[in-house]
N, C-alpha and C. Protein backbone atom coordinates (compact mmCIF):
# COMPACT_ATOMS: atom_id res chain seq x y z
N UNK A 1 -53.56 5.55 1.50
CA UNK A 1 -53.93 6.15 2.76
C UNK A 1 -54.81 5.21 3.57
N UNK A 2 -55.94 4.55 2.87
CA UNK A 2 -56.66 3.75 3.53
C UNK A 2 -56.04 2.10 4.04
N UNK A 3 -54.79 1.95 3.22
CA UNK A 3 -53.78 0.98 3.94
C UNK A 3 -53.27 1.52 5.05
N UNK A 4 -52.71 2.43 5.11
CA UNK A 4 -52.19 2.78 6.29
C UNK A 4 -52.98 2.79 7.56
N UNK A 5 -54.22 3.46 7.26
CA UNK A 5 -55.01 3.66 8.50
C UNK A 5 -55.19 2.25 8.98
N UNK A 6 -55.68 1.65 8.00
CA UNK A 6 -55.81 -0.21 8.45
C UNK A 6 -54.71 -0.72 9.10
N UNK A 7 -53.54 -0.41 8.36
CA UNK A 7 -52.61 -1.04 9.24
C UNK A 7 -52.13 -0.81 10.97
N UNK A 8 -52.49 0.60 10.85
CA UNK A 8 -52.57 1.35 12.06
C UNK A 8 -53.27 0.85 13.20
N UNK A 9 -54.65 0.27 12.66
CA UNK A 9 -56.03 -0.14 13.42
C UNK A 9 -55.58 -1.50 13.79
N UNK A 10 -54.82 -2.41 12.94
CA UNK A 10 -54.33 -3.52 13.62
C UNK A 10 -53.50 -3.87 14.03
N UNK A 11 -52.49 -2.86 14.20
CA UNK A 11 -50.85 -2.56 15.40
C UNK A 11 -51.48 -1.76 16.24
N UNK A 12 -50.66 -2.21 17.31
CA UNK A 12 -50.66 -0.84 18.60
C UNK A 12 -49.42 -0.80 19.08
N UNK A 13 -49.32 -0.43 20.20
CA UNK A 13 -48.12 0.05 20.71
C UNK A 13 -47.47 -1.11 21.01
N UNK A 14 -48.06 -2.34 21.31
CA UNK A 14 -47.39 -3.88 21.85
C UNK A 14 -47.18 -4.78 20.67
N UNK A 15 -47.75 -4.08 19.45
CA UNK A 15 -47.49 -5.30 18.82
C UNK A 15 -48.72 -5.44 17.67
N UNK A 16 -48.73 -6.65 16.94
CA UNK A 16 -49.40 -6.84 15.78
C UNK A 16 -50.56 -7.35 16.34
N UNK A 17 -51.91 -6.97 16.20
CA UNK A 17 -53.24 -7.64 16.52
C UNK A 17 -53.53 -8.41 15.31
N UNK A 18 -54.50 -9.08 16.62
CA UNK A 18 -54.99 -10.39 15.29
C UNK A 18 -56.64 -9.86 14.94
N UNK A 19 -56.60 -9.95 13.54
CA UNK A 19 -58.01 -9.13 13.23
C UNK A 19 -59.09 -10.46 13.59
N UNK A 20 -60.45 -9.77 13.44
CA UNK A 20 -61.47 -11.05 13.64
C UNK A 20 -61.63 -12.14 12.41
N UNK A 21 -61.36 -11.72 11.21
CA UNK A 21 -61.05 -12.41 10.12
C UNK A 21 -60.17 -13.48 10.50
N UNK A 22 -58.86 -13.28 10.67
CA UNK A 22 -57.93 -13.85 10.62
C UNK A 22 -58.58 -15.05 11.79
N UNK A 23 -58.95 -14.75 12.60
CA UNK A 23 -59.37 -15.72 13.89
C UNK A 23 -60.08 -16.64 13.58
N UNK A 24 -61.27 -16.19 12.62
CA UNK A 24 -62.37 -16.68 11.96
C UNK A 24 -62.06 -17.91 10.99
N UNK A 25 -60.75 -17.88 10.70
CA UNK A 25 -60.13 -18.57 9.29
C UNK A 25 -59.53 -19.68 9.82
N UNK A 26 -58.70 -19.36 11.02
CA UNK A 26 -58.33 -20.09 11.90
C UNK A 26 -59.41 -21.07 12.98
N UNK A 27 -60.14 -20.40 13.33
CA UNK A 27 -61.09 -21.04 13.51
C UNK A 27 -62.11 -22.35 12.65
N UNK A 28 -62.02 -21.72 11.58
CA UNK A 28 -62.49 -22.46 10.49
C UNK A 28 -61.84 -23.24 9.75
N UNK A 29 -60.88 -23.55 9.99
CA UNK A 29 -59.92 -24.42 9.48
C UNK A 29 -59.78 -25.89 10.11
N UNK A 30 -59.56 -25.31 11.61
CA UNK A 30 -59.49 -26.32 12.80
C UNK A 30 -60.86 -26.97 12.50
N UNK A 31 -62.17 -26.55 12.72
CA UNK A 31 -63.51 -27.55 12.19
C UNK A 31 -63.55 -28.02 11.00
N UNK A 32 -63.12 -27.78 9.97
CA UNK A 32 -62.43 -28.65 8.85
C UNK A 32 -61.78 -29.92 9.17
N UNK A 33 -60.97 -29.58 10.38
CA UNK A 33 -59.84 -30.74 9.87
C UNK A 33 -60.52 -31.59 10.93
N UNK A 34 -61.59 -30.91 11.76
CA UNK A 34 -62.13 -31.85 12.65
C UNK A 34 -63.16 -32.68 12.16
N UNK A 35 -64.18 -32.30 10.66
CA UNK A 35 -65.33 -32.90 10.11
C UNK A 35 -64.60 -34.32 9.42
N UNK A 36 -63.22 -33.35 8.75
CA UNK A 36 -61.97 -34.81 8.13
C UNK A 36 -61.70 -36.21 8.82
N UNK A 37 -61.77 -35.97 10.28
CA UNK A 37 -61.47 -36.90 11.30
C UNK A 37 -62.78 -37.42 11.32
N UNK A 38 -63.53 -36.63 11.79
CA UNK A 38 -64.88 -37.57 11.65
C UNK A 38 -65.49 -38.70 10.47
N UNK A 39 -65.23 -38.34 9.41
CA UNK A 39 -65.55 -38.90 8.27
C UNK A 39 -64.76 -39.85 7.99
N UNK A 40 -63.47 -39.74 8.33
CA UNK A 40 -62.28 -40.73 8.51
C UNK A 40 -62.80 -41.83 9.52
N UNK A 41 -63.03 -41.54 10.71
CA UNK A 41 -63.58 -42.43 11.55
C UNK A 41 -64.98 -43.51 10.51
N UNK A 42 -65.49 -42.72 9.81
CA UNK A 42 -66.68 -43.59 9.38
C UNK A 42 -66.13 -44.48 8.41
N UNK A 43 -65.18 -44.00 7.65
CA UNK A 43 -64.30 -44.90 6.46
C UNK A 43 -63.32 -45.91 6.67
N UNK A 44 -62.36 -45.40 7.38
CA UNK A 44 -61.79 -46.31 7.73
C UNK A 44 -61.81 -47.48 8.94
N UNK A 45 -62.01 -48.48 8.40
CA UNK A 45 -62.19 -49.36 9.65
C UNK A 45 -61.70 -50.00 11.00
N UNK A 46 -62.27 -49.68 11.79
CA UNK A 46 -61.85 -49.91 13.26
C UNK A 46 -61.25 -51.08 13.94
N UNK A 47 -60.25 -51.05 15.02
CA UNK A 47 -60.49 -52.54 15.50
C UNK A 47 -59.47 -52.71 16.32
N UNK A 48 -58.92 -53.83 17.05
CA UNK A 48 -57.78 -53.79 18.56
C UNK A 48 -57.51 -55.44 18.46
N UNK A 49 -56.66 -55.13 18.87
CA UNK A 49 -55.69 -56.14 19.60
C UNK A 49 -56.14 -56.84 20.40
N UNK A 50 -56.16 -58.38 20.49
CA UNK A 50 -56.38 -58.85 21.65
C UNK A 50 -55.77 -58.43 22.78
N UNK A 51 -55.77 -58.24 24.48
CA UNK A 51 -55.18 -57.81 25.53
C UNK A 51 -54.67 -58.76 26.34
N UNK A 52 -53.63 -58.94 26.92
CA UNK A 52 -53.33 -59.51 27.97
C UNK A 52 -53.16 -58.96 29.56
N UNK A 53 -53.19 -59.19 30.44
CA UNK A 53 -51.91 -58.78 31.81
C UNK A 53 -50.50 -59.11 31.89
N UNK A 54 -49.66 -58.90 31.51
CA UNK A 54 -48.33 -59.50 32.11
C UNK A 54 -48.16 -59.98 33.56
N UNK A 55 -46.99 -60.50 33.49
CA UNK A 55 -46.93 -60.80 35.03
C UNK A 55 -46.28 -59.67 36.02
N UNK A 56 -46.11 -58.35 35.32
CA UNK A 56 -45.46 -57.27 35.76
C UNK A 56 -47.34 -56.38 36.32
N UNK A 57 -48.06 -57.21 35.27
CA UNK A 57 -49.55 -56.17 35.90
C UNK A 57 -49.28 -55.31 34.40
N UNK A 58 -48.84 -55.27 33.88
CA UNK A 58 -49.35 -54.42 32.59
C UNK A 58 -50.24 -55.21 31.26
N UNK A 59 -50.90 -53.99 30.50
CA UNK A 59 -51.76 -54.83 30.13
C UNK A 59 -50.95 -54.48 28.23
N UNK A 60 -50.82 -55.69 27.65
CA UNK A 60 -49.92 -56.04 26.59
C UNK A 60 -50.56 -56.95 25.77
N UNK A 61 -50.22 -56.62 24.75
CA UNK A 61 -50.58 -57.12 23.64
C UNK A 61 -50.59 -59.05 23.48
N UNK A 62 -51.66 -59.04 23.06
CA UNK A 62 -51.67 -60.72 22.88
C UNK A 62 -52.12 -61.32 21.70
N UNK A 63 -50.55 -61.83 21.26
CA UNK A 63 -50.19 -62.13 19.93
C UNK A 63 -51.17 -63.20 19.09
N UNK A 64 -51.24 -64.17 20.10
CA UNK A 64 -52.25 -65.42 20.16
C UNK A 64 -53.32 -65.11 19.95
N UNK A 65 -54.18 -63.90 20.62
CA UNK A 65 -55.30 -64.07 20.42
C UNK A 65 -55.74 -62.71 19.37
N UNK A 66 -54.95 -62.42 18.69
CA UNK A 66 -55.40 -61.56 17.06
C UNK A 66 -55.60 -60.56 17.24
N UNK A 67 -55.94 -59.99 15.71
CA UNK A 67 -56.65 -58.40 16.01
C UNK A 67 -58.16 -58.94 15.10
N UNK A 68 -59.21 -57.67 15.65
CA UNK A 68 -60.49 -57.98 15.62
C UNK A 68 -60.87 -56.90 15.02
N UNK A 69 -61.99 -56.59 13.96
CA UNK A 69 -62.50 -55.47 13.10
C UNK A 69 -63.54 -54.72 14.27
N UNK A 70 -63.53 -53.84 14.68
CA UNK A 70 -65.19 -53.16 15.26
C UNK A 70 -65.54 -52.27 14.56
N UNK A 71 -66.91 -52.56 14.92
CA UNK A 71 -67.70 -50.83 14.10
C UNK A 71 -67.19 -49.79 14.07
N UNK A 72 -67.25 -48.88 12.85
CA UNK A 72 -66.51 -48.06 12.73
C UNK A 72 -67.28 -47.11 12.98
N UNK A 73 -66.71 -45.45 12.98
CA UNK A 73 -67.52 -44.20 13.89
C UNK A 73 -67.38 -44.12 14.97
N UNK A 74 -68.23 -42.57 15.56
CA UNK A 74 -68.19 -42.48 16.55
C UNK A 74 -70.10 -41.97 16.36
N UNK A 75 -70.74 -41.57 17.69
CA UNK A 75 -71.92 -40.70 17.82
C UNK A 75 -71.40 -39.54 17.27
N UNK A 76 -72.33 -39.11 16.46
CA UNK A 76 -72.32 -37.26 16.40
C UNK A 76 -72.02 -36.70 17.45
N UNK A 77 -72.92 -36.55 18.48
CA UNK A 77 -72.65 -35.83 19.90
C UNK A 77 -71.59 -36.00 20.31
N UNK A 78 -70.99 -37.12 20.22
CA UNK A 78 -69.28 -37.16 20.97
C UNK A 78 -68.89 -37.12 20.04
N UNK A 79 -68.48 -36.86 18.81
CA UNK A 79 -67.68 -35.93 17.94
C UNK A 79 -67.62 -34.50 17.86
N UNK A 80 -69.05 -33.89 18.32
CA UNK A 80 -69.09 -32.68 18.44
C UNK A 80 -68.65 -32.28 20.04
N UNK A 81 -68.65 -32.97 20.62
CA UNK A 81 -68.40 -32.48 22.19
C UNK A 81 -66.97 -32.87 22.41
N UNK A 82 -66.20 -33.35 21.23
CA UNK A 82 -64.74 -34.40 21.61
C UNK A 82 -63.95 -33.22 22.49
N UNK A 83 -63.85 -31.91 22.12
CA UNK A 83 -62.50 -31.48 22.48
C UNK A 83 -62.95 -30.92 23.65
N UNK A 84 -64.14 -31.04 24.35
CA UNK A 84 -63.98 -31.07 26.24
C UNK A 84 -64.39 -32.30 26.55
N UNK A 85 -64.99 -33.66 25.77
CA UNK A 85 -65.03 -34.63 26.72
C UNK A 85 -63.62 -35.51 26.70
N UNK A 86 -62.51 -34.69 26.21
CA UNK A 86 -61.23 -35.45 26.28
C UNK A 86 -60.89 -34.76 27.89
N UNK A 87 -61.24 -33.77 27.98
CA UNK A 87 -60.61 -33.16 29.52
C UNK A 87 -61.20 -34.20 30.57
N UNK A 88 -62.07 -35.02 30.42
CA UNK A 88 -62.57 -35.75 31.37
C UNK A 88 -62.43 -37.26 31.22
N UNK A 89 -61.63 -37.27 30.38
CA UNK A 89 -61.09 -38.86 30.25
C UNK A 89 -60.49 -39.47 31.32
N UNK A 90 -60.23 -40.41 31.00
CA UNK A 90 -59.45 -41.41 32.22
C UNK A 90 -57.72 -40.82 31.79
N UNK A 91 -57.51 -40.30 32.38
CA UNK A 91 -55.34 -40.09 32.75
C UNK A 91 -55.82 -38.69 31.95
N UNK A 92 -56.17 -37.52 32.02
CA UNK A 92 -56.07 -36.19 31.17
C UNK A 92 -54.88 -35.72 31.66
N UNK A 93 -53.97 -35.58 32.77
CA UNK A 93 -53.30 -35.18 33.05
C UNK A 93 -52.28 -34.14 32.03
N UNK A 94 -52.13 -35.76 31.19
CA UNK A 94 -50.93 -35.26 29.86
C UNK A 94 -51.41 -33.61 29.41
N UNK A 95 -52.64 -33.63 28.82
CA UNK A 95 -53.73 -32.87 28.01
C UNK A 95 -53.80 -31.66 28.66
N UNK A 96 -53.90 -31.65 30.25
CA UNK A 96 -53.92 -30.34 31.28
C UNK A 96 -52.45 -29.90 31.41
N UNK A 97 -51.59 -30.79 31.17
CA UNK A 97 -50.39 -30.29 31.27
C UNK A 97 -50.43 -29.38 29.85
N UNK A 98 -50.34 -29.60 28.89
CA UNK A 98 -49.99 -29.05 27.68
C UNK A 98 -50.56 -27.98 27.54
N UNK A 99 -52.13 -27.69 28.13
CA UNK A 99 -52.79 -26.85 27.95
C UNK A 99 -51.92 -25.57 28.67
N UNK A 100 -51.71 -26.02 29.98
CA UNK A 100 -50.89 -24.89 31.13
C UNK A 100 -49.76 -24.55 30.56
N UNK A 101 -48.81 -25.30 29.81
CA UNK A 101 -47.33 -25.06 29.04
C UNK A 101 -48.08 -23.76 28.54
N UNK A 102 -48.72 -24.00 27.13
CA UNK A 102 -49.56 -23.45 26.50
C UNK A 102 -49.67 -21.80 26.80
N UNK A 103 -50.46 -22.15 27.72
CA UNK A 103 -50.79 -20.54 28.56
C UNK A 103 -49.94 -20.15 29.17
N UNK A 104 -49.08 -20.83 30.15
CA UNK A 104 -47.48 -19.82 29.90
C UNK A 104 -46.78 -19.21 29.16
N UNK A 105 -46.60 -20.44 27.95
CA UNK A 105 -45.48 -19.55 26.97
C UNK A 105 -46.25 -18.59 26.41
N UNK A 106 -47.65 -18.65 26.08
CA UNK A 106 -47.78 -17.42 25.44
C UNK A 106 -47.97 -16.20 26.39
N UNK A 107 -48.17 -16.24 27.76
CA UNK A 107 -47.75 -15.02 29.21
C UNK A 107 -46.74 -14.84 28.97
N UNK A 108 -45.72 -15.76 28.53
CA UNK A 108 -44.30 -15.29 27.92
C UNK A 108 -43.79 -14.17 27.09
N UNK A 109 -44.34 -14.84 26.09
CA UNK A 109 -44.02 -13.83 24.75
C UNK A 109 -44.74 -12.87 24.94
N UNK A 110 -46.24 -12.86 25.68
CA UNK A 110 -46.50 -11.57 25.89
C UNK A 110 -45.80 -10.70 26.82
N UNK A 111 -45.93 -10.82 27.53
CA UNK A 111 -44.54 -10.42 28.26
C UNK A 111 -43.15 -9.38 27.92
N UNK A 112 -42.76 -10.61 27.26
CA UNK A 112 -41.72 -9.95 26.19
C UNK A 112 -41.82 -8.90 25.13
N UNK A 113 -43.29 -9.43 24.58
CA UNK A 113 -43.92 -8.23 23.40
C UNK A 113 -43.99 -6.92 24.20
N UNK A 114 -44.63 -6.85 25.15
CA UNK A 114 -45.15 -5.72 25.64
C UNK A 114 -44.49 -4.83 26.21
N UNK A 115 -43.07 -5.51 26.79
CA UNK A 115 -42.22 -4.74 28.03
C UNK A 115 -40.67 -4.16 26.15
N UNK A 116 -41.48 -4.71 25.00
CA UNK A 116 -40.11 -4.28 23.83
C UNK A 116 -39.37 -5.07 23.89
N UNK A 117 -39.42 -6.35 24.43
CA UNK A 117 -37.66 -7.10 24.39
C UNK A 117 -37.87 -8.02 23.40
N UNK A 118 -39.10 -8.35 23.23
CA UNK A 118 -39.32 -9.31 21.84
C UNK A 118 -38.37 -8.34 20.64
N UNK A 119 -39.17 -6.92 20.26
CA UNK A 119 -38.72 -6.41 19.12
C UNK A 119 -36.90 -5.67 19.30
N UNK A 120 -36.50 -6.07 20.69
CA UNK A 120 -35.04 -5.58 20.59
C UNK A 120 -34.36 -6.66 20.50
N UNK A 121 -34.82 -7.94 20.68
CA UNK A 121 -33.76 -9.24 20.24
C UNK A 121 -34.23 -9.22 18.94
N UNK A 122 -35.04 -9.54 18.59
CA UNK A 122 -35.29 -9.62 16.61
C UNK A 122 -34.43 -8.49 16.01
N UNK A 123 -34.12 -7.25 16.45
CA UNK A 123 -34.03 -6.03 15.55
C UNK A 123 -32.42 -6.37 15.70
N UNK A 124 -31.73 -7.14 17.27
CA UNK A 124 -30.39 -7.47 16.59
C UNK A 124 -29.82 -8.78 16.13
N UNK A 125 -31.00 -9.46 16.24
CA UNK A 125 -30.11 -10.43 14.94
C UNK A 125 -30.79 -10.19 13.79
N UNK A 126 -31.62 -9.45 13.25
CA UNK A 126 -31.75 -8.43 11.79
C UNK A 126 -30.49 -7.81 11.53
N UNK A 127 -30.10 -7.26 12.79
CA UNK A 127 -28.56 -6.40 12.37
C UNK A 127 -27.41 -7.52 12.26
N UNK A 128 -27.71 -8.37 12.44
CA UNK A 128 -26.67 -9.28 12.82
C UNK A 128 -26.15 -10.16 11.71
N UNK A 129 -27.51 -10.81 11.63
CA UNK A 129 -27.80 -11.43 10.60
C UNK A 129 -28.24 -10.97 9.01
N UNK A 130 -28.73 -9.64 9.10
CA UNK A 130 -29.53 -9.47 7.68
C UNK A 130 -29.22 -9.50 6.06
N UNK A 131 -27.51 -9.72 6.02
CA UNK A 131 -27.20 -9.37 4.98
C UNK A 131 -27.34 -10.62 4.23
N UNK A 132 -27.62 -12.13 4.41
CA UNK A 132 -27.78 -13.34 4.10
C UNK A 132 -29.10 -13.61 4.25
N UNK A 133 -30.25 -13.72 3.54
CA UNK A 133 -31.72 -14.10 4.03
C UNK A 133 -31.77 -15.28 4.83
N UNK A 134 -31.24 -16.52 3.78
CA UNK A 134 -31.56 -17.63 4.05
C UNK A 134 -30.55 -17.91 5.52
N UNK A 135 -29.31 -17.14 5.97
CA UNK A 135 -28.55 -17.34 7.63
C UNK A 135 -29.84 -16.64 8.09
N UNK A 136 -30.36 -15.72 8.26
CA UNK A 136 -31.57 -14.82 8.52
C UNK A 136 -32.32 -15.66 9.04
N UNK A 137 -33.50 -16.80 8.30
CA UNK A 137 -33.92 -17.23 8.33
C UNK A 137 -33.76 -18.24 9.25
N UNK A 138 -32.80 -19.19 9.52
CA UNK A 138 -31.82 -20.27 10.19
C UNK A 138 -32.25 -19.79 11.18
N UNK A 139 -31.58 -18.61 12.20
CA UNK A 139 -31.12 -18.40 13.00
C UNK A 139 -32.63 -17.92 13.64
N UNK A 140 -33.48 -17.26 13.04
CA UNK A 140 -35.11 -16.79 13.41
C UNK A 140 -35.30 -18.16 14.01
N UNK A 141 -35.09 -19.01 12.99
CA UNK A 141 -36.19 -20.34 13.76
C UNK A 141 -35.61 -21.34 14.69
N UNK A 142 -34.32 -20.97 14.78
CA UNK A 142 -33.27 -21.33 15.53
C UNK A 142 -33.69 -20.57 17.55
N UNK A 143 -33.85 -19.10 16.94
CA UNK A 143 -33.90 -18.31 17.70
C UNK A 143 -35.89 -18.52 18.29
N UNK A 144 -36.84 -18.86 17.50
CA UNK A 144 -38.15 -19.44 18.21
C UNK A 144 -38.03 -20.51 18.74
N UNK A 145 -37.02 -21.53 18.62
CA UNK A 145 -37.02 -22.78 18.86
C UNK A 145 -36.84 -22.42 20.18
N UNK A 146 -35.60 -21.72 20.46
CA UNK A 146 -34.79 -21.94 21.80
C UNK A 146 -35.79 -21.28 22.77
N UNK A 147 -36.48 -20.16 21.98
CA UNK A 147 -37.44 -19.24 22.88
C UNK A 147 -38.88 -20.40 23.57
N UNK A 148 -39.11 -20.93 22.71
CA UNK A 148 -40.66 -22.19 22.93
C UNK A 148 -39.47 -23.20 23.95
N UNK A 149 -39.14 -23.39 24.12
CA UNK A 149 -37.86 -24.71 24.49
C UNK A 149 -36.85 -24.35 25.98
N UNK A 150 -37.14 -22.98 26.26
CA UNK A 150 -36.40 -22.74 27.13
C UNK A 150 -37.97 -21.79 28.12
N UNK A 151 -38.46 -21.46 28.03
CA UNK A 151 -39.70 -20.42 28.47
C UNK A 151 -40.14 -21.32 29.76
């Protein structure tokens, strides 16, 4: 009984909620893999390419003049501040683009969740598909692909 009610408390009418746990884990995972990078930065050692200009104006690698070791790391503070002082880098463009994809597709799927058309395309290729798991399966991720890829 007390499963049910739980389960109840974290569906609603649109769909599956994400509990604060679950966010929390997720959350906590991502600063994991971000302390990993950091510590990586201190271990493994740093270093670049000599640079050239071409005669096109680009700036290219120069074979002649080597690659060079630099100090390795970064500051604490700009490790801890990395994931907004990348929004202010030189060319973010790429980074603002991805972010906006981002927040569309998921206006998307919400979208879709909310108005039922998410759970009436899944429920017919369940019918469609269900009697084979592993075609089942195929065709689900077949069927997210095209959904992330076409949105």
């Amino acid at each position: 009984m007390a499963q049910e009610t739980q389960k109840a408390e974290n569906r609603g009418a649109d769909g599956i909620r994400i509990g604060a746990r679950s966010f929390l884990i997720a959350i906590g995972i991502i600063f994991l893999l971000m302390i990993l990078t950091y510590v990586l930065t201190l271990v493994i050692p740093g270093g670049e390419y000599a640079r050239r200009i071409n005669a096109a104006g680009h700036s290219v690698i120069d074979i002649e003049g080597g690659f060079r070791y630099a100090d390795g790391g970064i500051p604490f503070w700009k490790w801890l501040l990395s994931p907004f002082l990348v929004l202010g880098a030189e060319g973010p463009g790429t980074i603002i683009a991805v972010l906006i994809f981002l927040l569309v597709l998921g206006g998307v799927f919400n979208a879709l969740s909310v108005s039922g058309m998410m759970n009436y395309m899944l429920a017919k290729i369940a019918d469609r598909f269900g009697g084979v798991k592993y075609r089942l399966m195929a065709v689900l991720v077949f069927f997210f692909m095209m959904m992330g890829s076409s949105s």
